[in-house]
C-alpha atoms as a PDB file:
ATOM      1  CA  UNK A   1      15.927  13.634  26.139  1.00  0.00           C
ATOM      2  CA  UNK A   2      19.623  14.766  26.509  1.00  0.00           C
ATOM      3  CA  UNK A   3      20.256  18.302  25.010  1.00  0.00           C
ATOM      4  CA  UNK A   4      22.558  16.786  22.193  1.00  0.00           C
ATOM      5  CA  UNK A   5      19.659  14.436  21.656  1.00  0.00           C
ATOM      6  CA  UNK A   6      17.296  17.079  21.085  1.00  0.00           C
ATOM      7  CA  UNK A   7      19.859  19.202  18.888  1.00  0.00           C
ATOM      8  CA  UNK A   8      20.257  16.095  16.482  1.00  0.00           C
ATOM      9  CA  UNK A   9      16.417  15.385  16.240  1.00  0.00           C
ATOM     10  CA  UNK A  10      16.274  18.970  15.566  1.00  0.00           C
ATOM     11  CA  UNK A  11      18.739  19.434  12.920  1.00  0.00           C
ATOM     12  CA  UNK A  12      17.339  16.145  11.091  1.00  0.00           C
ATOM     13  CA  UNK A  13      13.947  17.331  11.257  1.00  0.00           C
ATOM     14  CA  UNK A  14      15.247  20.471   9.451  1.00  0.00           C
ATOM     15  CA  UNK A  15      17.280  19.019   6.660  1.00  0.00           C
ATOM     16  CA  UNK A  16      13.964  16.348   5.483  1.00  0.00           C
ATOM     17  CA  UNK A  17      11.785  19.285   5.725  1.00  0.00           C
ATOM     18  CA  UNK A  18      14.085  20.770   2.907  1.00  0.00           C
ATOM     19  CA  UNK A  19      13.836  17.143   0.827  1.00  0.00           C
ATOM     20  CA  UNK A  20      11.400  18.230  -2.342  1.00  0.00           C
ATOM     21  CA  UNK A  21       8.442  16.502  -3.521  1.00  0.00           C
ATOM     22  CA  UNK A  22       8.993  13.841  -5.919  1.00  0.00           C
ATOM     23  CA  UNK A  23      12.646  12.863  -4.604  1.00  0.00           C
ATOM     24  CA  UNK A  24      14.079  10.643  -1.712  1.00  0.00           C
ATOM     25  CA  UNK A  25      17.397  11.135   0.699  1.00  0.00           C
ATOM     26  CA  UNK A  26      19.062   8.177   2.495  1.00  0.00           C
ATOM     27  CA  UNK A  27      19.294   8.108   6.277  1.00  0.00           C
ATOM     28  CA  UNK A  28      23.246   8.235   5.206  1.00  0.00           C
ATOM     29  CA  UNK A  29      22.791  11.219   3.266  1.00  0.00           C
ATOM     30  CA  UNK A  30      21.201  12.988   6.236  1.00  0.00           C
ATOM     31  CA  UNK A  31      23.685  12.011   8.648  1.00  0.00           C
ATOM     32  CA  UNK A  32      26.400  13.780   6.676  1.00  0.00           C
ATOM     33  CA  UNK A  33      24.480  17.025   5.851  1.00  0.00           C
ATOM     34  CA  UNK A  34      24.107  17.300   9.202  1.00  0.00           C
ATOM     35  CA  UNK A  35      27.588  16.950  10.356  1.00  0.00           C
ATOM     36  CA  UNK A  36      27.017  13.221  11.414  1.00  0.00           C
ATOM     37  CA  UNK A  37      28.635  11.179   8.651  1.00  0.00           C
ATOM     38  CA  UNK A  38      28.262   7.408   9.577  1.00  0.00           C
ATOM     39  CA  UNK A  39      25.089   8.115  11.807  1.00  0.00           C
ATOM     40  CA  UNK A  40      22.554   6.705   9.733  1.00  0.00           C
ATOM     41  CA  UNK A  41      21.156   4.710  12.190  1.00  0.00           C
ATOM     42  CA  UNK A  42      20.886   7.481  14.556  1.00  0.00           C
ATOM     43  CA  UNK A  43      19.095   9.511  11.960  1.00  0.00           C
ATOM     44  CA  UNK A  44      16.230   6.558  11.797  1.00  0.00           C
ATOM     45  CA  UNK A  45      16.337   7.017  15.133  1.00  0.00           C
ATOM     46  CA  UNK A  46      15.567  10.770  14.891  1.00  0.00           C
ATOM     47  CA  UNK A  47      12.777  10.282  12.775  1.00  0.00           C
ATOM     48  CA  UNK A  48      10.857   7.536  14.698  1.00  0.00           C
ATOM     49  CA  UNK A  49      10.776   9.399  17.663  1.00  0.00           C
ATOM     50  CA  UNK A  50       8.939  12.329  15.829  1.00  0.00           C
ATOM     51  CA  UNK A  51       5.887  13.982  16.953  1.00  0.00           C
ATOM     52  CA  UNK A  52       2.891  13.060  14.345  1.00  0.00           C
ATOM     53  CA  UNK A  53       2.197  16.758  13.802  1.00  0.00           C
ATOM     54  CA  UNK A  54       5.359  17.294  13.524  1.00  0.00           C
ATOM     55  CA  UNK A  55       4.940  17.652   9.318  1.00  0.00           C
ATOM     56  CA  UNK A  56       8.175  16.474   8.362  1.00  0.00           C
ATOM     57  CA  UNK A  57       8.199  14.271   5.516  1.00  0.00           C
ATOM     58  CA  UNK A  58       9.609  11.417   6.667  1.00  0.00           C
ATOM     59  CA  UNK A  59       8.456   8.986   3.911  1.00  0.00           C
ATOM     60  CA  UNK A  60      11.089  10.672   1.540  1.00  0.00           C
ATOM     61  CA  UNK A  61      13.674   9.043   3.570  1.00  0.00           C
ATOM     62  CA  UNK A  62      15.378   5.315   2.369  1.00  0.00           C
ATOM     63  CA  UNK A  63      17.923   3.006   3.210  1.00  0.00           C
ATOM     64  CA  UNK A  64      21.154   2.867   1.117  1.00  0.00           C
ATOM     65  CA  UNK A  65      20.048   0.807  -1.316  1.00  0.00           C
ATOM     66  CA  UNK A  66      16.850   2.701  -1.497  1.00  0.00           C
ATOM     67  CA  UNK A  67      14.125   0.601  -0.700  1.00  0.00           C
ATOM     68  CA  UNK A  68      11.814   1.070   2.604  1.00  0.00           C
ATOM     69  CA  UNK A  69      13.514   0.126   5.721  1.00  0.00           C
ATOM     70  CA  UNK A  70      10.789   0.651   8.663  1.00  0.00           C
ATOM     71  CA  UNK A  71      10.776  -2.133  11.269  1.00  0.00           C
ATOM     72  CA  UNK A  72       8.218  -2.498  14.201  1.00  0.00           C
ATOM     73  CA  UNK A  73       5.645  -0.029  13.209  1.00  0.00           C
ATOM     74  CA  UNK A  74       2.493  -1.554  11.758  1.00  0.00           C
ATOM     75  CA  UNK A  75       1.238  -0.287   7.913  1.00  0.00           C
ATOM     76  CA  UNK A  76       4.632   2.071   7.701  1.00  0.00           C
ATOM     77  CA  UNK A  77       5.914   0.514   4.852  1.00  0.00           C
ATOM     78  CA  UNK A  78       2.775   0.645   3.360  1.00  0.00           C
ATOM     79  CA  UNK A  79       2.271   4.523   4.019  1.00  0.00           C
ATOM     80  CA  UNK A  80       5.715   5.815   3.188  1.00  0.00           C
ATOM     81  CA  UNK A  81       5.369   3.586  -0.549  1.00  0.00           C
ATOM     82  CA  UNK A  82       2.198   5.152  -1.562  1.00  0.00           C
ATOM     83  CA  UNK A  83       2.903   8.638  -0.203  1.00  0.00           C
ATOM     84  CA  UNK A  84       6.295   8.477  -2.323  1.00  0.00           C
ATOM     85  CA  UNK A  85       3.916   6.795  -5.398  1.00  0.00           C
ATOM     86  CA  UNK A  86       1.502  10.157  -4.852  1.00  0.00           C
ATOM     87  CA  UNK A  87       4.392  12.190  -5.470  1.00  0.00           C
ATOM     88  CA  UNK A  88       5.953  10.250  -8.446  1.00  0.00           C
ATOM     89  CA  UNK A  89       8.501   8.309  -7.154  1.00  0.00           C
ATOM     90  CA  UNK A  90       8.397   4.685  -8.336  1.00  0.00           C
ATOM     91  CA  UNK A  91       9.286   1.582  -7.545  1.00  0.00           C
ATOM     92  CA  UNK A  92      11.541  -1.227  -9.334  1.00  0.00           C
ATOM     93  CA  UNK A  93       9.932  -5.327  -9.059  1.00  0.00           C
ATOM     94  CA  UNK A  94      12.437  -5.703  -6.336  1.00  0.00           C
ATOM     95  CA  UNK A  95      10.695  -2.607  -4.540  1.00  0.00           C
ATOM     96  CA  UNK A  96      13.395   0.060  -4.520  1.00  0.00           C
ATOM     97  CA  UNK A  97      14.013   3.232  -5.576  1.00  0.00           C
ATOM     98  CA  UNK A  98      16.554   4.181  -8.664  1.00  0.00           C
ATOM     99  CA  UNK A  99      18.938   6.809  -6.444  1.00  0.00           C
ATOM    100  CA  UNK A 100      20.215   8.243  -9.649  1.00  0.00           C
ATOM    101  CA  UNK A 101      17.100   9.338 -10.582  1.00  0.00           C
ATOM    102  CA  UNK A 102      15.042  10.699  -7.522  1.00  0.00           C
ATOM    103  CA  UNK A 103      17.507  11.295  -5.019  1.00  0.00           C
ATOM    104  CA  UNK A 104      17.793  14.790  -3.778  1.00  0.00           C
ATOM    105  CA  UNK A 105      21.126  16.306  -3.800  1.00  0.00           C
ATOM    106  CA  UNK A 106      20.892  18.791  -0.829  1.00  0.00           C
ATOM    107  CA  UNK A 107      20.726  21.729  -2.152  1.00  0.00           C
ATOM    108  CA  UNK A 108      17.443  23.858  -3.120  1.00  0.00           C
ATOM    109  CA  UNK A 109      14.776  23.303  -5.963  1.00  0.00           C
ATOM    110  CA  UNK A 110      14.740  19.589  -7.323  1.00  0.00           C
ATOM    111  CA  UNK A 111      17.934  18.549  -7.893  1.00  0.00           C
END
């Protein structure tokens, strides 16, 4: 993995450990924290390629519209819904997330 990769991968890793219990960030949201606006893609990226031990908490990350968005990896969206339904995020019928309520704002503590 380029250096730059590795950098990126890092810095994501670093800013979804900081996501609290109990609230979600979008993949957009990370990108721009971490000096990457319009890289949400890249930040999915980041995550997927994550070691297992790895303990960031990658289920508190959604798409824009904040539902689930995992594609190719078997029981995923199953895992990241009832990890995020342990911590007391829930779910509308159409099976997202209300952003104005859970979403973290990027700065310390739960807000």
């Amino acid at each position: 993995m380029p250096a730059l990769a590795g950098d990126f991968c890092a810095e994501v890793a670093r800013v979804v450990r900081r996501v609290p219990r109990g609230r979600v960030v979008t993949y957009g949201q990370v990108a721009l924290i971490t000096g990457w606006p319009g890289r949400a893609r890249m930040v999915g990226w980041a995550l997927r390629i994550l070691p297992e031990a790895s303990q960031v908490p990658w289920h508190r990350v959604l798409n824009a519209r904040g539902a689930i968005s995992v594609r190719g990896i078997p029981l995923a969206e199953d895992i990241q819904r009832q990890l995020l339904l342990r911590e007391g995020v829930r779910f509308n019928d159409s099976g997202q997330v209300d952003l104005e309520r859970y979403r973290w704002n990027g700065r310390a503590g739960r807000g």
